[in-house]
Each structure stands twice: as structure tokens, then as C-alpha cells.
Protein backbone atom coordinates (compact mmCIF):
# COMPACT_ATOMS: atom_id res chain seq x y z
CA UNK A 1 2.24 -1.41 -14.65
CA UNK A 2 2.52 -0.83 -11.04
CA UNK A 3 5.08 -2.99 -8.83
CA UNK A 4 2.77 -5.89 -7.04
CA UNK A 5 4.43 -7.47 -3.81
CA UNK A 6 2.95 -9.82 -2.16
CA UNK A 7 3.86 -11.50 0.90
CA UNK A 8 2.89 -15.37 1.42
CA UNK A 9 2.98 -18.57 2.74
CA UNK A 10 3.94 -22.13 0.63
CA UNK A 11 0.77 -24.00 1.25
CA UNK A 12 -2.09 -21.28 2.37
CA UNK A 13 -5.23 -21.69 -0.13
CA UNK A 14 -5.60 -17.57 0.00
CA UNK A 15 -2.32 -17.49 -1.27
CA UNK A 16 -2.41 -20.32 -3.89
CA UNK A 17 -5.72 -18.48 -5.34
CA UNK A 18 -3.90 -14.60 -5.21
CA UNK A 19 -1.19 -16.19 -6.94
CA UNK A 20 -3.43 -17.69 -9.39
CA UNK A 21 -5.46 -14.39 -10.10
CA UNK A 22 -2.57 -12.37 -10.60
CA UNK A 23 -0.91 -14.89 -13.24
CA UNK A 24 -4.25 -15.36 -14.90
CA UNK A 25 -3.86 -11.61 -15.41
CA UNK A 26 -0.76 -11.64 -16.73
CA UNK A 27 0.62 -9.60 -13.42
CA UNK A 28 4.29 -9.66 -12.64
CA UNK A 29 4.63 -9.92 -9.05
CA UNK A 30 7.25 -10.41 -6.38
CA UNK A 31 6.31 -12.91 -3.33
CA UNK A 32 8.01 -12.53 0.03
CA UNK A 33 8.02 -15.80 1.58
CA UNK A 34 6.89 -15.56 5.39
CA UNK A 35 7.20 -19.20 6.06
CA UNK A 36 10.55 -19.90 7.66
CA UNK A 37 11.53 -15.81 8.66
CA UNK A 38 9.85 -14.11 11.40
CA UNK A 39 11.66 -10.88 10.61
CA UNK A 40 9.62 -11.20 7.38
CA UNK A 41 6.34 -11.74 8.78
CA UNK A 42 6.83 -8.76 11.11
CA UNK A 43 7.89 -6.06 8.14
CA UNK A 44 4.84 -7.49 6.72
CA UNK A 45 2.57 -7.03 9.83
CA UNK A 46 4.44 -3.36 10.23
CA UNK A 47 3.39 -2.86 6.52
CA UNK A 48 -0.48 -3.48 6.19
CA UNK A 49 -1.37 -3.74 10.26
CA UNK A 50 -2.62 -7.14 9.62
CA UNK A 51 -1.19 -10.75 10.54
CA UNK A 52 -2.96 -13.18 7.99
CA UNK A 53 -1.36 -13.70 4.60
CA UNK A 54 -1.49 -12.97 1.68
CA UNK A 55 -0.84 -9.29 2.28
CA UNK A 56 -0.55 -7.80 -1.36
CA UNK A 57 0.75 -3.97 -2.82
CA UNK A 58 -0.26 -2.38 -5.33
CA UNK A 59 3.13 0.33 -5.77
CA UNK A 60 3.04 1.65 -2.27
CA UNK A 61 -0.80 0.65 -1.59
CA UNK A 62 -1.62 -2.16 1.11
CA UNK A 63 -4.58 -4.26 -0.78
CA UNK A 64 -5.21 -6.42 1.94
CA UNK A 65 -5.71 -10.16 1.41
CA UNK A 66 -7.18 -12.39 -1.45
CA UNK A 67 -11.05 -11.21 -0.68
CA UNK A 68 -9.94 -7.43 -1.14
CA UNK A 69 -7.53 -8.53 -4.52
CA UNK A 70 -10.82 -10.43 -5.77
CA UNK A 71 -13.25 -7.61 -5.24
CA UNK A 72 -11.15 -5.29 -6.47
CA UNK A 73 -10.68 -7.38 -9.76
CA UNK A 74 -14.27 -8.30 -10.01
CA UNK A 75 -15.44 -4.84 -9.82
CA UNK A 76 -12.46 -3.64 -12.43
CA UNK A 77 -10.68 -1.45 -10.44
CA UNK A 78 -7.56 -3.63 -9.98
CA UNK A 79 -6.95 -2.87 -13.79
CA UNK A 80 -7.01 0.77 -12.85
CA UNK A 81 -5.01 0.09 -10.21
CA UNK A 82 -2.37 -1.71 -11.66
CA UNK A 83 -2.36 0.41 -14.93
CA UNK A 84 -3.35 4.01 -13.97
CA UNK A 85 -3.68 6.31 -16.89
């Protein structure tokens, strides 16, 4: 399985529900915590080109947010993403 990052805030509901998604698939992930470190939030920002969180990676792909992680999952190709043959 590919390496998932996902950068995040405590208390956002878009993060609360990636989080939830990815555990109800059984996906490891790491979370970067924006909340307290602007350095953080700006690697993050330099990373995908966007400023909202979540920002989520698939190995080296930017996802984008919870919308993208939930399309992607409802249309099956974040199993192919996360386990590519």
C-alpha cells in the first residue's frame, strides 16, 4: 500500500470525515498537524497549491481535500490508488 499523508487541523469537520474514511478502510496514514505551526501549513500550501485542509497524498500524488478523497473512493479508484497492481 502506498504511503498516505495527510495534513490537518484538530477540529475541522473535512478533516474529522478524511480521517474517518481512511480508518474505515483500514488505511495507515500519517497526519501533519497544521494547527499551532505555520512553517507546516506553508510546506503544505508549497505541496498541493492550495490553503484549505485536509490536503491528502497518495505516495507522491496531491489528492486534494475530503470531496476529491470521497469521489475518488466512491468511484473505486482510491483502491487502485492506494494498492496499484
Amino acid at each position: 500500500m502506498k504511503r498516505v499523508l495527510m495534513f490537518a487541523t484538530l477540529y475541522c469537520p473535512y478533516c474529522m470525515a478524511a480521517r474517518q474514511l481512511l480508518k474505515r478502510k483500514g488505511v495507515d496514514f500519517e497526519e501533519i498537524s497544521v494547527d499551532d505551526d505555520p512553517s507546516l501549513r506553508q510546506i503544505m500550501i508549497q505541496r498541493s497549491g492550495r490553503h484549505t485542509v485536509p490536503q491528502i497524498f497518495i505516495g507522491d500524488q496531491a489528492i486534494g481535500g475530503y470531496d476529491e478523497l470521497a469521489a475518488l473512493n466512491r468511484s473505486g479508484e482510491l483502491d487502485t490508488l492506494l494498492n496499484p497492481s
